[in-house]
C-alpha atoms as a PDB file:
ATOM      1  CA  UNK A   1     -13.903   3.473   9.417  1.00  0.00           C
ATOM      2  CA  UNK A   2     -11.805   0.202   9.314  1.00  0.00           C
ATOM      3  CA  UNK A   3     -14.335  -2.699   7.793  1.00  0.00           C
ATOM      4  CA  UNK A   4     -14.003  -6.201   8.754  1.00  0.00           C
ATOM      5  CA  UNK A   5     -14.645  -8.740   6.238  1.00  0.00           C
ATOM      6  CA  UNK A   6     -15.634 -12.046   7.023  1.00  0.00           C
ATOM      7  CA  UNK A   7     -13.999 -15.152   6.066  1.00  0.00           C
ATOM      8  CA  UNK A   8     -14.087 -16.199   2.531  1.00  0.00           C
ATOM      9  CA  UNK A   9     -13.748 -19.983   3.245  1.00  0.00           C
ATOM     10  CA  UNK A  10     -11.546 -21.870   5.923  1.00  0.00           C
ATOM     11  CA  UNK A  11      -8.235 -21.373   4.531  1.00  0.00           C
ATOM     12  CA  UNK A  12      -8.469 -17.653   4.802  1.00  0.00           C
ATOM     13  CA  UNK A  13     -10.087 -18.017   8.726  1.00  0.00           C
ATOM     14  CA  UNK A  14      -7.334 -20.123   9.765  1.00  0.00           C
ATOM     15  CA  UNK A  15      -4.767 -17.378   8.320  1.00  0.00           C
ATOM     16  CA  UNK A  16      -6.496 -14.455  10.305  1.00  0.00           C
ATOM     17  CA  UNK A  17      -7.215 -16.176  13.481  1.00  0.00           C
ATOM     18  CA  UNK A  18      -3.397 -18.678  13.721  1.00  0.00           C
ATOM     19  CA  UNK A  19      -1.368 -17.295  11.899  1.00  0.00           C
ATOM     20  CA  UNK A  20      -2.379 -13.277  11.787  1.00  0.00           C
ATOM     21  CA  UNK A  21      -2.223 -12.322   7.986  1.00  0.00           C
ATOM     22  CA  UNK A  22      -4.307  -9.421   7.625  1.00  0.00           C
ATOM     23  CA  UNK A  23      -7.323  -9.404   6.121  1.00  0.00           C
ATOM     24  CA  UNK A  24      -7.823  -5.888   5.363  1.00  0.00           C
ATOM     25  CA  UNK A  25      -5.402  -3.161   4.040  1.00  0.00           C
ATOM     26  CA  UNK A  26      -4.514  -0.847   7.108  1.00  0.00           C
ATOM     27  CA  UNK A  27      -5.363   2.799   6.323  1.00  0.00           C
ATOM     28  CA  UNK A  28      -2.966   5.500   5.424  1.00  0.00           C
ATOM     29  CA  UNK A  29      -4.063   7.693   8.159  1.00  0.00           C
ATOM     30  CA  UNK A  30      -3.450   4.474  10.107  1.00  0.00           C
ATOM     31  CA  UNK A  31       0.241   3.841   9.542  1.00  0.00           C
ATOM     32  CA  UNK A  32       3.024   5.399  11.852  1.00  0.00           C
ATOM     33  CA  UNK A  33       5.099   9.113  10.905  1.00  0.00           C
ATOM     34  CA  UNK A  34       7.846   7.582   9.685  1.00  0.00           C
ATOM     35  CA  UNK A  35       6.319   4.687   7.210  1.00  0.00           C
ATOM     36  CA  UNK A  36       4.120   7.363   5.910  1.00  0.00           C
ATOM     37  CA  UNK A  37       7.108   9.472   4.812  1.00  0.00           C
ATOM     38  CA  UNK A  38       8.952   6.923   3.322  1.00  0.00           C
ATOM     39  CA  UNK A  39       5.845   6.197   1.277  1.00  0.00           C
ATOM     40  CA  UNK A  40       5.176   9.605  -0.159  1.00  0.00           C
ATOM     41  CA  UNK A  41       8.940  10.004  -0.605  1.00  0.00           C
ATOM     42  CA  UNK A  42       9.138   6.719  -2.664  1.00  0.00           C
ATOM     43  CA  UNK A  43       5.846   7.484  -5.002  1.00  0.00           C
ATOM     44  CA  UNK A  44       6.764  11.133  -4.778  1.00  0.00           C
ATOM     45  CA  UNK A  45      10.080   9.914  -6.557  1.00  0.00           C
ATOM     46  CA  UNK A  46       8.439   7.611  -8.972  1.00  0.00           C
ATOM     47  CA  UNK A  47       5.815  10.025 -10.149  1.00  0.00           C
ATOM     48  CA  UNK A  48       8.982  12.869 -10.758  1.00  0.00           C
ATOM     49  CA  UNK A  49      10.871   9.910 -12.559  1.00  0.00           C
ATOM     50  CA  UNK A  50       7.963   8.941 -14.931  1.00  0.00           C
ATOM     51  CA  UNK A  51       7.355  12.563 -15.792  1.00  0.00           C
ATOM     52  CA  UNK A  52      11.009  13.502 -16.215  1.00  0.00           C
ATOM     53  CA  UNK A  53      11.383   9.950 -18.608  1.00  0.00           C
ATOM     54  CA  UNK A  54       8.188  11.010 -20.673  1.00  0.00           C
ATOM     55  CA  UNK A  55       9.440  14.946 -20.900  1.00  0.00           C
ATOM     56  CA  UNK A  56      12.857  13.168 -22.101  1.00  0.00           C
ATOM     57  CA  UNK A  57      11.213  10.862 -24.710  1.00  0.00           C
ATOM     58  CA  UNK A  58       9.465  14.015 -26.129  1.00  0.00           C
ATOM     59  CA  UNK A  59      12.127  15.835 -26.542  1.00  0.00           C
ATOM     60  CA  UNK A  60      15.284  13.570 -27.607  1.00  0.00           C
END
């Protein structure tokens, strides 16, 4: 299911072909074990923050 876009002008062209940026997002399924993890662990942290803060606001 990955998509390649074309080009949007030369700039961008030269980046993907010399210089290898990206021009896509890579896929979650996509990523290794171990980057995955740390990412669900960090938002999985930051979403239980945000709710604990908003809980606290309430009730202080």
């Amino acid at each position: 299911m990955t998509h390649s876009k074309e080009p949007f002008n030369d700039v961008t062209d030269h980046m993907s072909k010399i210089e290898g940026a990206p021009m896509n997002k890579p896929e979650l399924g996509s990523l290794p074990l171990g980057i995955r993890i740390i990412g669900y662990v960090l938002f999985g942290f930051m979403g239980i923050g945000a709710i604990c803060v908003l809980i606290l606001t309430i009730l202080y």
